[in-house]
Protein backbone atom coordinates (compact mmCIF):
# COMPACT_ATOMS: atom_id res chain seq x y z
CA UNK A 1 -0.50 1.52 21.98
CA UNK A 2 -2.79 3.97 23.60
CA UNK A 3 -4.93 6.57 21.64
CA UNK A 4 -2.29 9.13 22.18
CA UNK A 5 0.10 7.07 20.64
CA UNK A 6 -2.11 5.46 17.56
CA UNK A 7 -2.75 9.62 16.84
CA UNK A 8 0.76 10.36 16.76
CA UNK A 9 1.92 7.80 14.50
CA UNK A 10 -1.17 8.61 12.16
CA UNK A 11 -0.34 12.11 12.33
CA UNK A 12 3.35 11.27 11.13
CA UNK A 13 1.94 8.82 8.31
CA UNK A 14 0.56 12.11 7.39
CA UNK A 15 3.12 13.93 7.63
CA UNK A 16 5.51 11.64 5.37
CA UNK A 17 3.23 12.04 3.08
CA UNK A 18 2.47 15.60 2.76
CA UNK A 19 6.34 16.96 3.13
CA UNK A 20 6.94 14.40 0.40
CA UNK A 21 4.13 16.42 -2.34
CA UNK A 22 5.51 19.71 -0.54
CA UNK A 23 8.88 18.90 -1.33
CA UNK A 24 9.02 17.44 -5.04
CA UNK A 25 10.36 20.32 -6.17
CA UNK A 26 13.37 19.92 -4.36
CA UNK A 27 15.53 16.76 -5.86
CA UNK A 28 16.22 14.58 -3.43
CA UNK A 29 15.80 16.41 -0.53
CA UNK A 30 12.82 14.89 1.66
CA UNK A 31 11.44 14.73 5.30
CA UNK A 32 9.86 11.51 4.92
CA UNK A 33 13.23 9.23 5.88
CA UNK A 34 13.75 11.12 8.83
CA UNK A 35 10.23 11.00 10.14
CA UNK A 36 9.90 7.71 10.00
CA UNK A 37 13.29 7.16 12.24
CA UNK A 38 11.99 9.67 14.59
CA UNK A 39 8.77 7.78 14.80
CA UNK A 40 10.54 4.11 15.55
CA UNK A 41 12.85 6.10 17.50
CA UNK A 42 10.22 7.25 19.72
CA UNK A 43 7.38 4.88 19.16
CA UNK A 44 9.47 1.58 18.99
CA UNK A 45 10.79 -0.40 15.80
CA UNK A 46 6.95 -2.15 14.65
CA UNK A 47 5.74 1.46 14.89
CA UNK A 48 8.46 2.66 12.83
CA UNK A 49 8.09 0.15 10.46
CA UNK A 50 4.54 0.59 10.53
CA UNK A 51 5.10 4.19 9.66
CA UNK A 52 7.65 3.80 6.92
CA UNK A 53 5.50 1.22 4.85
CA UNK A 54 1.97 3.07 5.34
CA UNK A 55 3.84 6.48 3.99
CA UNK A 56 5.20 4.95 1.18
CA UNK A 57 2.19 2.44 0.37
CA UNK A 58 -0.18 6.35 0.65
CA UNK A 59 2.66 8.09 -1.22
CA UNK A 60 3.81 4.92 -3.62
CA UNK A 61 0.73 4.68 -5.50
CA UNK A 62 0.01 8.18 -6.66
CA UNK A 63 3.72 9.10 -6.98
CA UNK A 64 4.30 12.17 -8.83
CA UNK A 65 7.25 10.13 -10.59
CA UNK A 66 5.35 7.68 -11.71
CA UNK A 67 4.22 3.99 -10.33
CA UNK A 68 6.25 0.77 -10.87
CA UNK A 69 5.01 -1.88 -8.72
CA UNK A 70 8.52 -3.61 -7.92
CA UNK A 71 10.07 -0.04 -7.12
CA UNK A 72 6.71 0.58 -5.04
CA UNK A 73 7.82 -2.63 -2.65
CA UNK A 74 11.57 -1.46 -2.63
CA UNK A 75 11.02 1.64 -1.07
CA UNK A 76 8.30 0.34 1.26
CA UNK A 77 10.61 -2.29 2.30
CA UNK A 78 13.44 0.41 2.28
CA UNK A 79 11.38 2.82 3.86
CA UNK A 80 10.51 0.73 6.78
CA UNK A 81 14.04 -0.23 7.45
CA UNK A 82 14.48 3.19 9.03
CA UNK A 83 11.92 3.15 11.21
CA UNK A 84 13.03 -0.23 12.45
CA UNK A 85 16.63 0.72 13.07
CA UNK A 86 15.33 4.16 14.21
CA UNK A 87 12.99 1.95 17.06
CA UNK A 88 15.84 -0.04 18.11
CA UNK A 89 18.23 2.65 18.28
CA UNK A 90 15.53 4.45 20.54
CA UNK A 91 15.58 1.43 22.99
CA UNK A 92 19.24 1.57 23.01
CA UNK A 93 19.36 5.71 23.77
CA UNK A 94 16.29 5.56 26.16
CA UNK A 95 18.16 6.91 29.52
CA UNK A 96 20.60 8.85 27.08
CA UNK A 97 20.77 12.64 28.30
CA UNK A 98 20.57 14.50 24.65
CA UNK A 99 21.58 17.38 26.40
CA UNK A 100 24.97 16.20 27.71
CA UNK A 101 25.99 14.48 24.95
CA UNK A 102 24.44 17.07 22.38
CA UNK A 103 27.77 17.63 19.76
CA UNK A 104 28.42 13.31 19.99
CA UNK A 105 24.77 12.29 19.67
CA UNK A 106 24.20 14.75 16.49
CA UNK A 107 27.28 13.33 14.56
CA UNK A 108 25.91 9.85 15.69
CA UNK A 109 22.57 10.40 14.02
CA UNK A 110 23.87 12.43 11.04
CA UNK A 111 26.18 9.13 10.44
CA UNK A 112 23.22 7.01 10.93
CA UNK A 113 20.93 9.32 8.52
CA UNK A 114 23.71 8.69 5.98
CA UNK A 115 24.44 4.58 6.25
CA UNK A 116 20.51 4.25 6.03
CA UNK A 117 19.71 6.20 3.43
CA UNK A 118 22.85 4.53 1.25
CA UNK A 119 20.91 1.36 2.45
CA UNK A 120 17.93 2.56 0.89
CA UNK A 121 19.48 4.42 -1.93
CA UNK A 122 21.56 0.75 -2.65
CA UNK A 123 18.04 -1.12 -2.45
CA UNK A 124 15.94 0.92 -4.91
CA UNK A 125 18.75 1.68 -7.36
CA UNK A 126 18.93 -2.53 -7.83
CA UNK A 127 14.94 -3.02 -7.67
CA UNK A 128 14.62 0.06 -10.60
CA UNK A 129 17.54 -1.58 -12.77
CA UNK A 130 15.82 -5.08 -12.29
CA UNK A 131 12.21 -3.50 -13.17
CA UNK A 132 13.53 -1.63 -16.22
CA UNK A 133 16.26 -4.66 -17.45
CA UNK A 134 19.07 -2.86 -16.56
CA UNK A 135 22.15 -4.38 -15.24
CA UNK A 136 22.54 -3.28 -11.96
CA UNK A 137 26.08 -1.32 -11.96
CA UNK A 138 24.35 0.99 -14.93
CA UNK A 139 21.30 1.74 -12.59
CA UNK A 140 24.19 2.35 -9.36
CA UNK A 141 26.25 4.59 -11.88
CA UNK A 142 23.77 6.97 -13.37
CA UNK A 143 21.70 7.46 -10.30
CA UNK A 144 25.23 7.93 -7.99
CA UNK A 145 24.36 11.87 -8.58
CA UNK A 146 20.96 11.88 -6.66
CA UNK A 147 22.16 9.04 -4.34
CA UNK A 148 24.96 11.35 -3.09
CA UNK A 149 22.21 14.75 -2.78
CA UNK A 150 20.24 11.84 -1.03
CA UNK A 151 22.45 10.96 1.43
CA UNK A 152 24.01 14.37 1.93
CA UNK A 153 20.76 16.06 2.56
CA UNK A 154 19.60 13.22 4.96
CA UNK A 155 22.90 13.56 7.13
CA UNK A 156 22.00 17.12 7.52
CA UNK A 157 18.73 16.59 8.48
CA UNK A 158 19.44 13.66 10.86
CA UNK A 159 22.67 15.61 12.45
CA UNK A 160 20.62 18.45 12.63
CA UNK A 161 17.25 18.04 13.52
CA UNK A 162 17.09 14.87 15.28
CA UNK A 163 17.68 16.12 19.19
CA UNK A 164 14.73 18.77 19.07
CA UNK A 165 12.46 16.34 17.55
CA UNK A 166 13.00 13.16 19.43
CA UNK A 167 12.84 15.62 22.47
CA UNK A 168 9.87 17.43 21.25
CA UNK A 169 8.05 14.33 20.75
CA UNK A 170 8.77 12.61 24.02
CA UNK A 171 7.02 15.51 26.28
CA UNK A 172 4.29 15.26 24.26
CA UNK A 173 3.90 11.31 24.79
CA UNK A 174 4.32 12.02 28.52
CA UNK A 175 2.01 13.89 29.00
């Protein structure tokens, strides 16, 4: 990675981390998730990755929620899964023209913004009822509330938002 590049990706580390404290006010709607996909998306799936586990290892420890180590590793783990997908998917889409396939691309990501986040959602759900001694279904159950905002919110923001970013970020790398 050049300089440009190693900026960028500290910039969005950043980033995660900052719309995270900005946002804790509003439940389960976050930035972070879909920064980190844009980042692999644009920056390639170790980059993504990268990104994903340095937010949440920044964010993890002085979580306004609280700390527990094994739900600390979850959403690391969890995190970086969509910056991995989001890097692959980016190799996939390289020559696709956002602007002629607009209306299918945005349902594409808003679909992919909601099967990761369940992903995630499913992933730190089991690791908090394991932490705590819970069986699992009671930890799926109670949290399916914030799981659905979760994934609703994040389908919105992927749908929505992805194009202009990914095609924002690309002129800059360009250049």
């Amino acid at each position: 990675m050049n300089t440009l590049k190693v900026s960028i990706v500290a910039t969005l580390v950043a980033l995660c981390v900052a719309t995270n404290y900005a946002l804790v006010g509003v439940f389960q709607v976050k930035a972070m998730d879909f920064i980190v996909f844009v980042g692999g998306f644009c920056f390639g799936p170790f980059a993504g990755a990268f990104i994903g586990i340095l937010s949440w290892t920044v964010y993890g420890v002085i979580n306004p929620y609280g700390f527990i180590p094994q739900v600390w590793l979850a959403t690391m783990f969890s995190e970086a899964i969509y910056g991995l997908l989001g890097g692959l998917l980016g190799k996939n889409l390289a020559l696709t023209n956002f602007n002629d396939e607009r209306f299918k691309l945005s349902v594409f990501f808003g679909t992919m913004g909601f099967i990761l986040t369940l992903i995630y959602d499913l992933i730190t759900n089991v690791a908090f009822a394991l932490a705590l001694g819970m069986p699992i279904i009671v930890a799926i159950v109670s949290g399916a509330p914030a799981t659905i905002l979760h994934e609703v919110s994040n389908t919105a923001i992927f749908g929505v938002v992805s194009i202009p970013v990914i095609t924002a970020l690309k002129k800059v790398v360009r250049r």
